[in-house]
PDB file of N, CA and C in Angstrom:
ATOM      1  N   UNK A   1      18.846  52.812 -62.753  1.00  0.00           N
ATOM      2  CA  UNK A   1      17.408  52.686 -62.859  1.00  0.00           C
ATOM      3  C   UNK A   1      16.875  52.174 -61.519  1.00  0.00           C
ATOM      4  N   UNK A   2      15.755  52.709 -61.071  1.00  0.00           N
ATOM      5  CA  UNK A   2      15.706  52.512 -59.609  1.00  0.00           C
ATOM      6  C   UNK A   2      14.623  51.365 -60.094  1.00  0.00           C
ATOM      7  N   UNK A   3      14.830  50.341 -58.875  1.00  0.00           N
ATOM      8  CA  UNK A   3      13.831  48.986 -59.117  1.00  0.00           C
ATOM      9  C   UNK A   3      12.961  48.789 -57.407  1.00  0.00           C
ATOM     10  N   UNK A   4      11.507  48.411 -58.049  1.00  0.00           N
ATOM     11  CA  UNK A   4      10.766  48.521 -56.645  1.00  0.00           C
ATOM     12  C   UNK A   4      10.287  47.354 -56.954  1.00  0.00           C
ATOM     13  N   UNK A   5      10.043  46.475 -55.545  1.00  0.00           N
ATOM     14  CA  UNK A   5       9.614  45.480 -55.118  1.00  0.00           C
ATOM     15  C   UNK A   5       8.414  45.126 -54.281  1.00  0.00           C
ATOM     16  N   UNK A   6       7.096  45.060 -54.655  1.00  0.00           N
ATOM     17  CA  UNK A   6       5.761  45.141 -54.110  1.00  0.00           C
ATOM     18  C   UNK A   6       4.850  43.946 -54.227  1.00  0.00           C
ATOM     19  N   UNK A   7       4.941  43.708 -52.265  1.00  0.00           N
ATOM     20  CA  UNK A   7       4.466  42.328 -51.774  1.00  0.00           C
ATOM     21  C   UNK A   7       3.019  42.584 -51.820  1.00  0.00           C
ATOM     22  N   UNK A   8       1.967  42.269 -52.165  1.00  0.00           N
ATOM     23  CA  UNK A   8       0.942  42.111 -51.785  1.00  0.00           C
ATOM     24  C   UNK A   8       0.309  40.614 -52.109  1.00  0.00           C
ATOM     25  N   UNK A   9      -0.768  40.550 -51.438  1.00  0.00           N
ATOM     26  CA  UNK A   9      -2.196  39.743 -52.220  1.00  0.00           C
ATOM     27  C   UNK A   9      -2.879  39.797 -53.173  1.00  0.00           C
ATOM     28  N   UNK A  10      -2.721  41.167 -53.642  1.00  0.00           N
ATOM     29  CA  UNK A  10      -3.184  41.272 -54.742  1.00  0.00           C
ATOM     30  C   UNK A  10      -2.021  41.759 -56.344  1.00  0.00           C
ATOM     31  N   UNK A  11      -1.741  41.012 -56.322  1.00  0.00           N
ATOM     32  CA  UNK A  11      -0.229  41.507 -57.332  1.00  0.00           C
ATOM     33  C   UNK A  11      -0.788  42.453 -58.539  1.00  0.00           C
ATOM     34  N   UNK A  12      -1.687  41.822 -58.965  1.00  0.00           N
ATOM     35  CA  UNK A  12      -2.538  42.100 -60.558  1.00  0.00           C
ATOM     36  C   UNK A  12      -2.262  43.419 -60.422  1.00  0.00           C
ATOM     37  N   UNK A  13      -3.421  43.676 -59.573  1.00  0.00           N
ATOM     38  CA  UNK A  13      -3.944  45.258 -59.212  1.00  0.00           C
ATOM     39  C   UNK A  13      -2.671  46.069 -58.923  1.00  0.00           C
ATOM     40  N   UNK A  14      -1.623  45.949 -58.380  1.00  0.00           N
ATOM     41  CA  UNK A  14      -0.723  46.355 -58.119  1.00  0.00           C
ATOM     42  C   UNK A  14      -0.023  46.958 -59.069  1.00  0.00           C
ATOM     43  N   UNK A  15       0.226  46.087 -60.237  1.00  0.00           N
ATOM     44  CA  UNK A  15       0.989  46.132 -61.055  1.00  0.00           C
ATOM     45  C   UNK A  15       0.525  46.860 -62.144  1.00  0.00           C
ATOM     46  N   UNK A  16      -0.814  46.464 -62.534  1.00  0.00           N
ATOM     47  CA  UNK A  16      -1.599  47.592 -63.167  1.00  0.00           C
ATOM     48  C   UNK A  16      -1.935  48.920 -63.192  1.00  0.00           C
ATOM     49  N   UNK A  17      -1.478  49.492 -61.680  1.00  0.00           N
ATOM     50  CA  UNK A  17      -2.072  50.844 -61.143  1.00  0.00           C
ATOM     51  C   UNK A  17      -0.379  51.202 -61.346  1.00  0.00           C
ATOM     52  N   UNK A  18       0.323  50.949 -60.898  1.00  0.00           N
ATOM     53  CA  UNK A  18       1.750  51.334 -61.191  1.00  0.00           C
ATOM     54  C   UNK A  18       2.352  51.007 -62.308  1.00  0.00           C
ATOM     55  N   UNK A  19       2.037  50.473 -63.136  1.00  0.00           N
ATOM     56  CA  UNK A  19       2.211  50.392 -64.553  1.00  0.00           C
ATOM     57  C   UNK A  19       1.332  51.082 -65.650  1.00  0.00           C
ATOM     58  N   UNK A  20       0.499  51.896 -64.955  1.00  0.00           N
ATOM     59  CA  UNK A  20      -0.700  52.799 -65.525  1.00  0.00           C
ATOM     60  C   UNK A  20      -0.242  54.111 -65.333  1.00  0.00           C
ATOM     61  N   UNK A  21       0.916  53.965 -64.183  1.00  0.00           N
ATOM     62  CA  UNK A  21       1.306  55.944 -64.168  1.00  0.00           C
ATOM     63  C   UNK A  21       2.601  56.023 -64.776  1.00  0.00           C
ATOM     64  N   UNK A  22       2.998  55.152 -66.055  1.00  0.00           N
ATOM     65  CA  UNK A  22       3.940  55.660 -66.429  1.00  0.00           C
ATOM     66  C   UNK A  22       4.955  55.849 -65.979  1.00  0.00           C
ATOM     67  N   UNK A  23       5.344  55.630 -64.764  1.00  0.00           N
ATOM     68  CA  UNK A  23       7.110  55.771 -64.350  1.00  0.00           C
ATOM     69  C   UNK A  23       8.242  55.548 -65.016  1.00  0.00           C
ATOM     70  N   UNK A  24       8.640  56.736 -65.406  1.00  0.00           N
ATOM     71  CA  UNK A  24       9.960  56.570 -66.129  1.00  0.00           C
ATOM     72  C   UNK A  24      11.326  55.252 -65.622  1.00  0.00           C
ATOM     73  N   UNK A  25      11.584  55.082 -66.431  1.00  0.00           N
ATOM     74  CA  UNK A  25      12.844  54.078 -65.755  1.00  0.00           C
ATOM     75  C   UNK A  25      12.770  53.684 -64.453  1.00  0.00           C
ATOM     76  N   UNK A  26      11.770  52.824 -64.259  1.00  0.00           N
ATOM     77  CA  UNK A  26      11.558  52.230 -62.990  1.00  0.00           C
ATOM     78  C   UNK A  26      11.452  50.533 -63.500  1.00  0.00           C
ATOM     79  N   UNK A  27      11.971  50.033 -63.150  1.00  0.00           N
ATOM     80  CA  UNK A  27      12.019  48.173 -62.811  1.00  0.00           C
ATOM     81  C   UNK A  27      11.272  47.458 -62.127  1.00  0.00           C
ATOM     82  N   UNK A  28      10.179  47.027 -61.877  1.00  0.00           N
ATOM     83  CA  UNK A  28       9.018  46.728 -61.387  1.00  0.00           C
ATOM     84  C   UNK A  28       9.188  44.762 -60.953  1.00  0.00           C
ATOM     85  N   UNK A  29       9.259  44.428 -59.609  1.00  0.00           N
ATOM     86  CA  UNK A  29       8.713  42.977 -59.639  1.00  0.00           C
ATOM     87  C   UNK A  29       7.352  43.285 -58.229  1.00  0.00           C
ATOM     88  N   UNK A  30       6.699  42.656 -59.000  1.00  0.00           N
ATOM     89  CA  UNK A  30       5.307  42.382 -58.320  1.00  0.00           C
ATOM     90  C   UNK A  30       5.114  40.845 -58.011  1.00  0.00           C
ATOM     91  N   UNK A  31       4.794  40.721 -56.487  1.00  0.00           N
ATOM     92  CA  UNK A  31       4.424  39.573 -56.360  1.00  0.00           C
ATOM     93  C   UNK A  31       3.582  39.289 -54.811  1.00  0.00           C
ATOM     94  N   UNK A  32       3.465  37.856 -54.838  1.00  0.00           N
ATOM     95  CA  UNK A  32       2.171  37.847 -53.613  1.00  0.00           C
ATOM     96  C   UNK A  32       2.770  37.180 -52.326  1.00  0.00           C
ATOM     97  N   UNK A  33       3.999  36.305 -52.803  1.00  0.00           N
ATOM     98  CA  UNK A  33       4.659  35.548 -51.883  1.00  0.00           C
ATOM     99  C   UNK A  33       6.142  36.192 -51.764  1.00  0.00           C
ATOM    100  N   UNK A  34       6.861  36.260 -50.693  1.00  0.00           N
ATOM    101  CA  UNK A  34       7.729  36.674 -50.022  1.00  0.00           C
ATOM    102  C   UNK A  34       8.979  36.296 -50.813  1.00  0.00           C
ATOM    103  N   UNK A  35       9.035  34.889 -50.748  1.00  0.00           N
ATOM    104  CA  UNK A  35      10.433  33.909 -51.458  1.00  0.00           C
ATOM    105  C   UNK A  35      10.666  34.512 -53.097  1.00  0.00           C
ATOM    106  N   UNK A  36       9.075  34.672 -53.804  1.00  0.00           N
ATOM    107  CA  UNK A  36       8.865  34.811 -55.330  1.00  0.00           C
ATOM    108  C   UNK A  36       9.281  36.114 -55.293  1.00  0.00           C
ATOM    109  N   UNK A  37       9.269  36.737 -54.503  1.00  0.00           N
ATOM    110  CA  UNK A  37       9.417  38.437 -55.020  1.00  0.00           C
ATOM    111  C   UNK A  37      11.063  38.779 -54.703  1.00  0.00           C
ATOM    112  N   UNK A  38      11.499  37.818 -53.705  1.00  0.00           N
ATOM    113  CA  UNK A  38      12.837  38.370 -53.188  1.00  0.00           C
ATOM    114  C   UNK A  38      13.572  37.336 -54.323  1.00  0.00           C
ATOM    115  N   UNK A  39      13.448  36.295 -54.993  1.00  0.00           N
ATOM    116  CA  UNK A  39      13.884  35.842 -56.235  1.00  0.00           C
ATOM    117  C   UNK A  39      13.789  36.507 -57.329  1.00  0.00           C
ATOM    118  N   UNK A  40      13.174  37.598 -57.562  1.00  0.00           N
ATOM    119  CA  UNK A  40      13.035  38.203 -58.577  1.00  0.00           C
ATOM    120  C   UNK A  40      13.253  39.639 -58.586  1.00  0.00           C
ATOM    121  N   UNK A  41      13.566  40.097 -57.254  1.00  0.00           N
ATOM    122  CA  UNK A  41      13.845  41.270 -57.030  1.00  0.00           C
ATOM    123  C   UNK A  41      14.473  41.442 -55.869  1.00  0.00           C
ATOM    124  N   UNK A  42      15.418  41.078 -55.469  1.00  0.00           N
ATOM    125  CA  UNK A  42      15.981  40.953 -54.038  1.00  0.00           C
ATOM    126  C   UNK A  42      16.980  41.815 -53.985  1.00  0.00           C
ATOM    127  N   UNK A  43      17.244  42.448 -55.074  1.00  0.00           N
ATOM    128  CA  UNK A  43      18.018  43.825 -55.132  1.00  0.00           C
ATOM    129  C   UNK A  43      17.539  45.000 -55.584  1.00  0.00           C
ATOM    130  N   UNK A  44      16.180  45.323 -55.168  1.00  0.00           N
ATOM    131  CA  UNK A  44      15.295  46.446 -55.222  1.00  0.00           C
ATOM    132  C   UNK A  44      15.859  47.497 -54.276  1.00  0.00           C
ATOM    133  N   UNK A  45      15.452  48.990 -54.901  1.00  0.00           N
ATOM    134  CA  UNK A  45      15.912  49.799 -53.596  1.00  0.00           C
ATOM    135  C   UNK A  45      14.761  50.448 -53.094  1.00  0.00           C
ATOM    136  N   UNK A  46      13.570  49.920 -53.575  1.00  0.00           N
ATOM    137  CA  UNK A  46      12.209  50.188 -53.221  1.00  0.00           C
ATOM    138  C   UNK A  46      11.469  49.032 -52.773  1.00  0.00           C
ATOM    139  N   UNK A  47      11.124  48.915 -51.376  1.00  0.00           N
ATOM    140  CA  UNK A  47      10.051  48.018 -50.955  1.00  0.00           C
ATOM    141  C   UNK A  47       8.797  48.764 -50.520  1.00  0.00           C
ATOM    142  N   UNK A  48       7.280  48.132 -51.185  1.00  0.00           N
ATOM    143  CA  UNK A  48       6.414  48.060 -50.409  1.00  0.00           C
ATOM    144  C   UNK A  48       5.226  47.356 -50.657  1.00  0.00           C
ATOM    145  N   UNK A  49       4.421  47.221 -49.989  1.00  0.00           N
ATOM    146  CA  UNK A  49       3.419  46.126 -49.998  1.00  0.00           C
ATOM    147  C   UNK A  49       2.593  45.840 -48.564  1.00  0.00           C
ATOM    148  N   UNK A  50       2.082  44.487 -48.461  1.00  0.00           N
ATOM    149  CA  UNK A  50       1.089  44.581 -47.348  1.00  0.00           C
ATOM    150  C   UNK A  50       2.211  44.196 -46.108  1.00  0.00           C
ATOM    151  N   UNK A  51       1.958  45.311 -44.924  1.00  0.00           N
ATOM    152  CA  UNK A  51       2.572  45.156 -43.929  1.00  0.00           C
ATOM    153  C   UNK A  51       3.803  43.973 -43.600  1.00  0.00           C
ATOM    154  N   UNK A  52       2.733  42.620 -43.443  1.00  0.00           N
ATOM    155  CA  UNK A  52       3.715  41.352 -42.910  1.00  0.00           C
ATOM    156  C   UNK A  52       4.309  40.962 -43.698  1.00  0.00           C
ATOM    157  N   UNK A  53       4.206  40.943 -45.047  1.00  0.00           N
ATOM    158  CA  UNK A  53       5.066  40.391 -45.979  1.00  0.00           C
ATOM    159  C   UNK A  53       6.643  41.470 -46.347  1.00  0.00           C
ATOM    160  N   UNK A  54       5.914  42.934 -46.072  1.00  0.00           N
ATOM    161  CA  UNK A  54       7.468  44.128 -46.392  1.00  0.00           C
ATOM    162  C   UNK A  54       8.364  43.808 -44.660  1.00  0.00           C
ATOM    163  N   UNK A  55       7.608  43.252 -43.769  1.00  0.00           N
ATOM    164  CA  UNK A  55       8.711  42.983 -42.828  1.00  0.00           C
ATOM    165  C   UNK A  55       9.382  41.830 -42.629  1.00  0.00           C
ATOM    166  N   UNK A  56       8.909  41.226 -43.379  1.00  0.00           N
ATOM    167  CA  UNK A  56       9.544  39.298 -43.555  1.00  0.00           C
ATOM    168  C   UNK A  56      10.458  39.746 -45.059  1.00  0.00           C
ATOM    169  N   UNK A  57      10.328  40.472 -46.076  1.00  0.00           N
ATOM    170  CA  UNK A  57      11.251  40.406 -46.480  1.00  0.00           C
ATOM    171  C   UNK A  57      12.596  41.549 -46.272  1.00  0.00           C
ATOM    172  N   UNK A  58      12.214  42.714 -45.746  1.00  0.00           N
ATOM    173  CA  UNK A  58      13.120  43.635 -45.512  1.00  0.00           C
ATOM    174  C   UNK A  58      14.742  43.279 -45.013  1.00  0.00           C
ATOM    175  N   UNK A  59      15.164  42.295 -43.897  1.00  0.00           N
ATOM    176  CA  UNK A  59      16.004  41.729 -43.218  1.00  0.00           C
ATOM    177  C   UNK A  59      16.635  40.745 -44.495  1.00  0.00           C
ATOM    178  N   UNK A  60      16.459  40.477 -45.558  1.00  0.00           N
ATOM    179  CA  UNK A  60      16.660  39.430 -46.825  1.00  0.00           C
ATOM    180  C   UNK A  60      16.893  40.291 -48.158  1.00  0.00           C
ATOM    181  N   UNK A  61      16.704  41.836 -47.990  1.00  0.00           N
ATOM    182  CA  UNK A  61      17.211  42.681 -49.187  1.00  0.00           C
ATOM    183  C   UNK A  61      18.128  43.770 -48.885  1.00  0.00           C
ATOM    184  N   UNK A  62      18.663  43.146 -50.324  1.00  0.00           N
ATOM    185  CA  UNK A  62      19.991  43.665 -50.659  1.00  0.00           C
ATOM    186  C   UNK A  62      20.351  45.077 -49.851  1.00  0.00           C
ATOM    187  N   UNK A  63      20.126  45.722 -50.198  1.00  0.00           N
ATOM    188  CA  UNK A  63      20.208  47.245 -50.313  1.00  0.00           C
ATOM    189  C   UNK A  63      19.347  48.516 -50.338  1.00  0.00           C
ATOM    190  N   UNK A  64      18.342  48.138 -49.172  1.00  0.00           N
ATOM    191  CA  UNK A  64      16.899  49.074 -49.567  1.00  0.00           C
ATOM    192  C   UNK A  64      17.392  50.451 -49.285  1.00  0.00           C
ATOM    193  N   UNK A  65      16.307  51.303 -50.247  1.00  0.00           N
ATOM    194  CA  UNK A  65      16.573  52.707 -50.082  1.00  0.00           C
ATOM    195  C   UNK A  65      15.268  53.461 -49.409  1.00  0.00           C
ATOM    196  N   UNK A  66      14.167  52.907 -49.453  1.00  0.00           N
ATOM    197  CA  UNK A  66      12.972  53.483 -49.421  1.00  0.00           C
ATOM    198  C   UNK A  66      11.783  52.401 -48.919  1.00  0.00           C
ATOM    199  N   UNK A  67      11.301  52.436 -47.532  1.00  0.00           N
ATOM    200  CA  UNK A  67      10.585  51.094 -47.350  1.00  0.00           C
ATOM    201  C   UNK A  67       9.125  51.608 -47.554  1.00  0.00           C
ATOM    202  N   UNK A  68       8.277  51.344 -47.891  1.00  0.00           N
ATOM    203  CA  UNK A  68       6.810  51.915 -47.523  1.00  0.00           C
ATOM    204  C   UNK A  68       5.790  50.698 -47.302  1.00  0.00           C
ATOM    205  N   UNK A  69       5.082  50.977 -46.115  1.00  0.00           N
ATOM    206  CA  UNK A  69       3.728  50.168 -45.889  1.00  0.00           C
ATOM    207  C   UNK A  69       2.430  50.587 -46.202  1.00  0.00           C
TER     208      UNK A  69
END
């Protein structure tokens, strides 16, 4: 099951719009701070989110497959 990890400021919205299209077997941690998201998802093979936060955590996960800004 592929799991994505998405830094922003705005988590809510995030999580709502990608939890609104239905993605099949996808694993979802949403969060706003860097430390909280890589604790809860630090073995995602999907990162993305707002710029400075997907490059402060990229170097700290596991195994990425797919980065997007």
């Amino acid at each position: 099951m592929p799991r994505a990890l998405v830094l922003t400021k705005h988590p809510d919205e995030y999580r709502r719009l990608i939890e609104a299209a239905a993605l099949p077997d996808l694993s979802l941690v949403v969060a706003a701070e860097v430390d909280e998201g890589l604790a809860a998802g630090g073995d995602a093979d999907v990162l993305m989110g707002d710029p400075a936060r997907v490059v402060a955590a990229l170097p700290r996960l596991a195994n990425p497959r797919w980065v997007q800004l």
